[in-house]
Protein backbone atom coordinates (compact mmCIF):
# COMPACT_ATOMS: atom_id res chain seq x y z
CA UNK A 1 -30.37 56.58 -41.24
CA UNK A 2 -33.64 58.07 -40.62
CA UNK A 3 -35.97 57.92 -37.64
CA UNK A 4 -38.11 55.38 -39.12
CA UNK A 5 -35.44 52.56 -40.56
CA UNK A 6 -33.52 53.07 -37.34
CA UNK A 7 -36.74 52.00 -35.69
CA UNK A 8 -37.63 49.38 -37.99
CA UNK A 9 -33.72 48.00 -37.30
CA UNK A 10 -34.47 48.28 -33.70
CA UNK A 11 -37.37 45.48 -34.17
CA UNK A 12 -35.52 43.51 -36.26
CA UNK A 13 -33.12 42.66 -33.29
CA UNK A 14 -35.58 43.16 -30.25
CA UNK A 15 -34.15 39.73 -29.22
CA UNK A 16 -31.18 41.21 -28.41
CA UNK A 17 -32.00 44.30 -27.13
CA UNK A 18 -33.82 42.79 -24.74
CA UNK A 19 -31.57 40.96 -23.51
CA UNK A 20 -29.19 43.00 -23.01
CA UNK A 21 -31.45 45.16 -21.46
CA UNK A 22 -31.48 42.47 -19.06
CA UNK A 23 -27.88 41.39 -18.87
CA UNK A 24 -27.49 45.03 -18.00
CA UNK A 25 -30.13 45.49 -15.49
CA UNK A 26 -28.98 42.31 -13.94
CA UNK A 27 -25.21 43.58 -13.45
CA UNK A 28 -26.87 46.43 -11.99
CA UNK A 29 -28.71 44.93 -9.25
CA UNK A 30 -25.45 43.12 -8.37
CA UNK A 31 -23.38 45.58 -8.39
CA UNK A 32 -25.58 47.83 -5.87
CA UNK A 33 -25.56 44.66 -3.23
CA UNK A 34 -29.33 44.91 -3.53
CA UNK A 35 -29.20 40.66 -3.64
CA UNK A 36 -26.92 38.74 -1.43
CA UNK A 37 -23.61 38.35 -4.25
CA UNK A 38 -23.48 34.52 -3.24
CA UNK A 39 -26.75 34.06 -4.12
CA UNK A 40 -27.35 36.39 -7.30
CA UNK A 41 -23.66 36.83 -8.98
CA UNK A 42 -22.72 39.25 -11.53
CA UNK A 43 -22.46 38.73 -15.28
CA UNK A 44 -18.57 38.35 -15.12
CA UNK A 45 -18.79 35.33 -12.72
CA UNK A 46 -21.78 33.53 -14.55
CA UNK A 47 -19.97 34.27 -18.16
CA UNK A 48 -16.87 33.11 -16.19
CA UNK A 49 -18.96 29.97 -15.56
CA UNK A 50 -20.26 29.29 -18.63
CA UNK A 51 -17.00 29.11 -20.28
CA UNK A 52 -15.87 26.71 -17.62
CA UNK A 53 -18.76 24.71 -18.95
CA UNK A 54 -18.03 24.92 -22.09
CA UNK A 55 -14.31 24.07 -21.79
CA UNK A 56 -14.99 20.62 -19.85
CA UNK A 57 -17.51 19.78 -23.16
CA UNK A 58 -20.45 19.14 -20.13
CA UNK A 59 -22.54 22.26 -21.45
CA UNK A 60 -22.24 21.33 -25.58
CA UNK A 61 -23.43 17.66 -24.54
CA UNK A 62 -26.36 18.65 -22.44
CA UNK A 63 -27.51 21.58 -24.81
CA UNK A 64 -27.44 19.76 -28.09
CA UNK A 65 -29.19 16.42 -26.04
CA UNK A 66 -32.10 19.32 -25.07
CA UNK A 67 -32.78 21.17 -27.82
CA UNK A 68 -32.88 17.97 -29.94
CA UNK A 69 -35.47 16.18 -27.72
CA UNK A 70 -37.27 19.91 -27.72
CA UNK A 71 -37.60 20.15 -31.64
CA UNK A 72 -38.46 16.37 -32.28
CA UNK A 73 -41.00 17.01 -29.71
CA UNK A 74 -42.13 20.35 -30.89
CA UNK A 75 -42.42 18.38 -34.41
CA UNK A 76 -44.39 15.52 -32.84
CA UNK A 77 -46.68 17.30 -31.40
CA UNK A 78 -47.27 19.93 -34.07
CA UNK A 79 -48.19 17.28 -36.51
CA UNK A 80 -50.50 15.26 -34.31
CA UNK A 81 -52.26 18.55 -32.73
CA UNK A 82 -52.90 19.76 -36.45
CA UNK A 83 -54.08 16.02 -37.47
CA UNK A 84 -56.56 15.79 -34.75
CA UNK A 85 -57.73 19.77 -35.72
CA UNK A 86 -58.33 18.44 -39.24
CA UNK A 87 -60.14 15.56 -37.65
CA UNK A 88 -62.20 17.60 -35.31
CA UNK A 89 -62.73 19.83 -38.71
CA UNK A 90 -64.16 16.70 -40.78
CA UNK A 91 -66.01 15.21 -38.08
CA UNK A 92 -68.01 17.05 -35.33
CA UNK A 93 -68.86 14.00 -33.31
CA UNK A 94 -65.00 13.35 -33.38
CA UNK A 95 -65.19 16.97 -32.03
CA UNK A 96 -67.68 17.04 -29.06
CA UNK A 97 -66.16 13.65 -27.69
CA UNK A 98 -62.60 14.47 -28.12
CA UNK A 99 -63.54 18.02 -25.90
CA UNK A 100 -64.14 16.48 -22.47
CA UNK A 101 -60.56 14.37 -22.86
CA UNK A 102 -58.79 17.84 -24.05
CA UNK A 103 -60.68 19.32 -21.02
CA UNK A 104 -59.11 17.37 -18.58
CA UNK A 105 -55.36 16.37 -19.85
CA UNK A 106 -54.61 19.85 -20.95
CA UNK A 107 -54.08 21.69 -17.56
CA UNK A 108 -51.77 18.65 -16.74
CA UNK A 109 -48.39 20.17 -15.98
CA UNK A 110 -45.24 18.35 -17.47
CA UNK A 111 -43.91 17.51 -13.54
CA UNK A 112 -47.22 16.25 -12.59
CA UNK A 113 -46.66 13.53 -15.84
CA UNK A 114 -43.37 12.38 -15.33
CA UNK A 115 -43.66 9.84 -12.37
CA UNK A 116 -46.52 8.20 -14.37
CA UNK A 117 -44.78 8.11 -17.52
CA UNK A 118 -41.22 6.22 -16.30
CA UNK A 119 -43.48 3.66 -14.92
CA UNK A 120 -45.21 3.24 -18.37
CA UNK A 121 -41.97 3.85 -20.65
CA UNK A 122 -39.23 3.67 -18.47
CA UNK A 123 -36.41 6.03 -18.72
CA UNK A 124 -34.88 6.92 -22.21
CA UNK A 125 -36.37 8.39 -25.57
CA UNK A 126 -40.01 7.24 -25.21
CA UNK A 127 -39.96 9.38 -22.15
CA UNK A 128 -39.27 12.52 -23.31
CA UNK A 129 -41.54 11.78 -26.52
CA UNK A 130 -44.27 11.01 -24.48
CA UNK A 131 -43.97 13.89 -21.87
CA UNK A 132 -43.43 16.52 -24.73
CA UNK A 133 -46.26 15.44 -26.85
CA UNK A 134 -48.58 15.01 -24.21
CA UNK A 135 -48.11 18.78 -22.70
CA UNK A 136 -47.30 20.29 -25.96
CA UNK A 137 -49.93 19.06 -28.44
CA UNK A 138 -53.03 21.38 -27.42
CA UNK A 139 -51.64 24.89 -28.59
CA UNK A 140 -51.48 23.66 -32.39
CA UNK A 141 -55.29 21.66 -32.04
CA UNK A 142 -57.06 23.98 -30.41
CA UNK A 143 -55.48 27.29 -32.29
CA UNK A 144 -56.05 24.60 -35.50
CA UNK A 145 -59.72 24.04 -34.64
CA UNK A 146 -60.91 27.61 -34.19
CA UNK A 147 -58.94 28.43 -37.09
CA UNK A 148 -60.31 26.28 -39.42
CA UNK A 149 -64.08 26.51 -37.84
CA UNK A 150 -63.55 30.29 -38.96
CA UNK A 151 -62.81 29.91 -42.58
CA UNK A 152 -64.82 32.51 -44.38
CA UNK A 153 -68.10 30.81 -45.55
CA UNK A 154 -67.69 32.86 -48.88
CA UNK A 155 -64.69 31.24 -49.77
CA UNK A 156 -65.98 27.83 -49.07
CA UNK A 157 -68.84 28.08 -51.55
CA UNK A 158 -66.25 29.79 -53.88
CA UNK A 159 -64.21 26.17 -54.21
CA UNK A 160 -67.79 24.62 -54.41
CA UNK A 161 -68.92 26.56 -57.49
CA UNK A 162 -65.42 25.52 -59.00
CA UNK A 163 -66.19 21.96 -58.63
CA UNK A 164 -63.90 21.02 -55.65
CA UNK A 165 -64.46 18.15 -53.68
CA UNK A 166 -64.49 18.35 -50.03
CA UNK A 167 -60.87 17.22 -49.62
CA UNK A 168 -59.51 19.88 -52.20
CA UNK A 169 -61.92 22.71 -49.90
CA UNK A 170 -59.59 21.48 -47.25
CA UNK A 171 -56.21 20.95 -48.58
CA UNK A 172 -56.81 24.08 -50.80
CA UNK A 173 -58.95 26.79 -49.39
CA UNK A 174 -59.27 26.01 -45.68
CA UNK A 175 -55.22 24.64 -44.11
CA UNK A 176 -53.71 27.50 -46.11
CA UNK A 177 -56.21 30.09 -44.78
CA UNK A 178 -56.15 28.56 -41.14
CA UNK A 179 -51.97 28.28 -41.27
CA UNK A 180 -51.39 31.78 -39.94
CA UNK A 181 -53.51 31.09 -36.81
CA UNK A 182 -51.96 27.07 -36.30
CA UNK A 183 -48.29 28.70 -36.67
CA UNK A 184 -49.17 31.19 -33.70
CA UNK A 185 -50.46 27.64 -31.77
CA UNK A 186 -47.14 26.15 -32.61
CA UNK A 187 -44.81 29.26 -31.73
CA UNK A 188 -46.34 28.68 -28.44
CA UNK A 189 -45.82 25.08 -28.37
CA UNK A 190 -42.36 25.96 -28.58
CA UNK A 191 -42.17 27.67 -25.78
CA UNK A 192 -43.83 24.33 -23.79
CA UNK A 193 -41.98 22.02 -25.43
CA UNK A 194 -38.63 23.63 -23.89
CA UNK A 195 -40.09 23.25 -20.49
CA UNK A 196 -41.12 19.97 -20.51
CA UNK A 197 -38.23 18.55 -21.68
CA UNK A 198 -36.17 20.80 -19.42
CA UNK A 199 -38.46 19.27 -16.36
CA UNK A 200 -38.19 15.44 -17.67
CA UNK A 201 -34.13 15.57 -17.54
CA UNK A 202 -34.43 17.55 -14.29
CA UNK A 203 -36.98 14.89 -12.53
CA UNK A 204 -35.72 11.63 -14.17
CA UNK A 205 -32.84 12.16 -16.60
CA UNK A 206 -29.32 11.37 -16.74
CA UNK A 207 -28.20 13.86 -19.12
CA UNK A 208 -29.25 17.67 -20.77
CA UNK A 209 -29.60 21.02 -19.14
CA UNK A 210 -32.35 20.13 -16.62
CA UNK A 211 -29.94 17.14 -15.22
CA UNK A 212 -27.16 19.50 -15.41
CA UNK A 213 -29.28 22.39 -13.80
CA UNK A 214 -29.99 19.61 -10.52
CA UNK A 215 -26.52 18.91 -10.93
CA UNK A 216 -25.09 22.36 -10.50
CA UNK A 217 -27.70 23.27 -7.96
CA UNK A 218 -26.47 20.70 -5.59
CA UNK A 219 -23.12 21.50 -5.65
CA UNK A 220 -24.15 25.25 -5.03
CA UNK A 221 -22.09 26.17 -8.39
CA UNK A 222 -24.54 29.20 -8.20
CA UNK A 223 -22.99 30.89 -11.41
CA UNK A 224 -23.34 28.36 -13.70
CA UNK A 225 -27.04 27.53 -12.79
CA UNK A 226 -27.95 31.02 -13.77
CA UNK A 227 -25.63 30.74 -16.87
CA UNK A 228 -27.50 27.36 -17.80
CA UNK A 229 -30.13 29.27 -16.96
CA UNK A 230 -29.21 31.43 -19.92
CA UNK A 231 -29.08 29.16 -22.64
CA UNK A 232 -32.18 27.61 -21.77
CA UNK A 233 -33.93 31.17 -22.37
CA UNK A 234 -31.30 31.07 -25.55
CA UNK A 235 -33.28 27.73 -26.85
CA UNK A 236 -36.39 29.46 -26.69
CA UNK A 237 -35.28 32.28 -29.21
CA UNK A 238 -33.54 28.90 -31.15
CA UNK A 239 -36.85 27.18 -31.56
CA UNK A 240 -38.64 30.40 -31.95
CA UNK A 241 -36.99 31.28 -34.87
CA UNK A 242 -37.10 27.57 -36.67
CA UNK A 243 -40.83 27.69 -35.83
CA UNK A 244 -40.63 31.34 -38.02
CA UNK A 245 -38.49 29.97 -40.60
CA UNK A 246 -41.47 26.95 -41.09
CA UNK A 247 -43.84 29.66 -41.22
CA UNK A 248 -42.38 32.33 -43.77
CA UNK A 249 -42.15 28.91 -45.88
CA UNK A 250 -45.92 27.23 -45.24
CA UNK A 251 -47.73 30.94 -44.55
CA UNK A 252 -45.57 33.42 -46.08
CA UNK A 253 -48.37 35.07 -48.44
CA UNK A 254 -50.06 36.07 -44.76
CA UNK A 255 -47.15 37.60 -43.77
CA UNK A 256 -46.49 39.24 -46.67
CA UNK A 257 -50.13 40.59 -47.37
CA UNK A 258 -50.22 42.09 -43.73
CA UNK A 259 -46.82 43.47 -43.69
CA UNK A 260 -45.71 41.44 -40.56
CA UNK A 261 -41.93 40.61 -40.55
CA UNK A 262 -40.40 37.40 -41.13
């Protein structure tokens, strides 16, 4: 294997190497006592935890209860962000009033909406869906917006001299230029999604990895809150690679034209 495909290998699976460039920096700093070991334990004891997890069934429950609510979320607020882009898109008043309101409920953290929200929905699905949405929605309108706003002006009039009507400019020539750009909006969203529905179960769930985080924390089971600790950074690669799987399908041509890897 030459220099270069050993390189290109090496990006393929810079997931892992980082982490276990962390896993092994981590073991390091325990082993050399520069943390107190009750409070920052090695890799055996959190592994050693999270297999205790997993043999009681507690950490399969929890994970699969997150990374469900994550996704629908993720999917919820992917499709509304990119609706209300396309609206923005078609209308500019729609635009210039819906600004101010983006203005002012985007920098909303998920914590901050939580105590608001049970006394609205109560405490179940609606929750999550509404929390999740709420904090996740902006990375896939605003990346939609700009991205459609920059569509080349060239290509516009091209579908106009071919007779298409402004819906075909849009369905045709503009979303599938401006896909690239919404799909880095949504890999993002991800990324949100995870914490907000990691925050929900930890401030006013029952079940999932943020209840099961409190949970752990309070009995001082130190080991296995850095092990769920773990898998939630474990969902994020999850999610990040169903949001890349939705892209190679919906923007693949981009990818393919500039080279970039699936």
């Amino acid at each position: 294997m030459d220099g270069f495909s050993a390189f290109a290998l090496l990006l393929r699976f810079r997931a892992l190497v980082s982490f276990l460039i962390i896993v092994a920096v981590w073991q390091l700093v325990a082993a050399l006592g520069l943390a107190p070991e009750k409070y920052f334990p090695g890799i055996p004891a959190i592994v050693s935890g999270f297999l205790g997890m997993v043999a009681n069934g507690e950490l399969a429950a929890a994970e699969w209860r997150t990374l469900l609510r994550a996704m629908l979320g993720l999917a919820g607020a992917s499709l509304l962000g990119v609706g209300l882009a396309i609206l923005s898109d078609i209308s500019p008043a729609f635009r210039r009033g819906f600004a101010p309101i983006a203005a002012l409920i985007q920098p909303i953290p998920p914590a901050a909406v939580v105590p608001m929200a049970v006394f609205m929905l109560g405490l179940g699905p609606k929750l999550y869906a509404f929390i999740i949405i709420l904090v996740t929605v902006w990375p896939p309108y605003f990346n939609g917006v700009a991205a459609l706003a920059s569509v080349s002006d060239i290509q516009i009039r091209s579908g106009q001299m071919l007779g298409l009507s402004r819906w075909q400019i849009l369905r045709q020539i503009k979303l599938p230029a401006a896909m690239p750009e919404i799909f880095a909006g949504i890999r993002y969203a991800s990324t949100i999604s995870l914490i907000a529905v990691v925050v929900a179960e930890m401030l006013a769930g029952h079940d999932g990895l943020g209840f099961l985080l409190v949970r752990k924390a309070f009995a001082i089971r130190i080991p296995e809150v850095y092990a769920l600790m773990f898998v939630c950074a474990a969902n994020g690669l999850v999610l990040n690679a169903i949001v890349n799987a939705a892209r190679w399908q919906l923007a693949g041509w981009h990818l393919r034209m500039t080279g970039q890897p699936a």
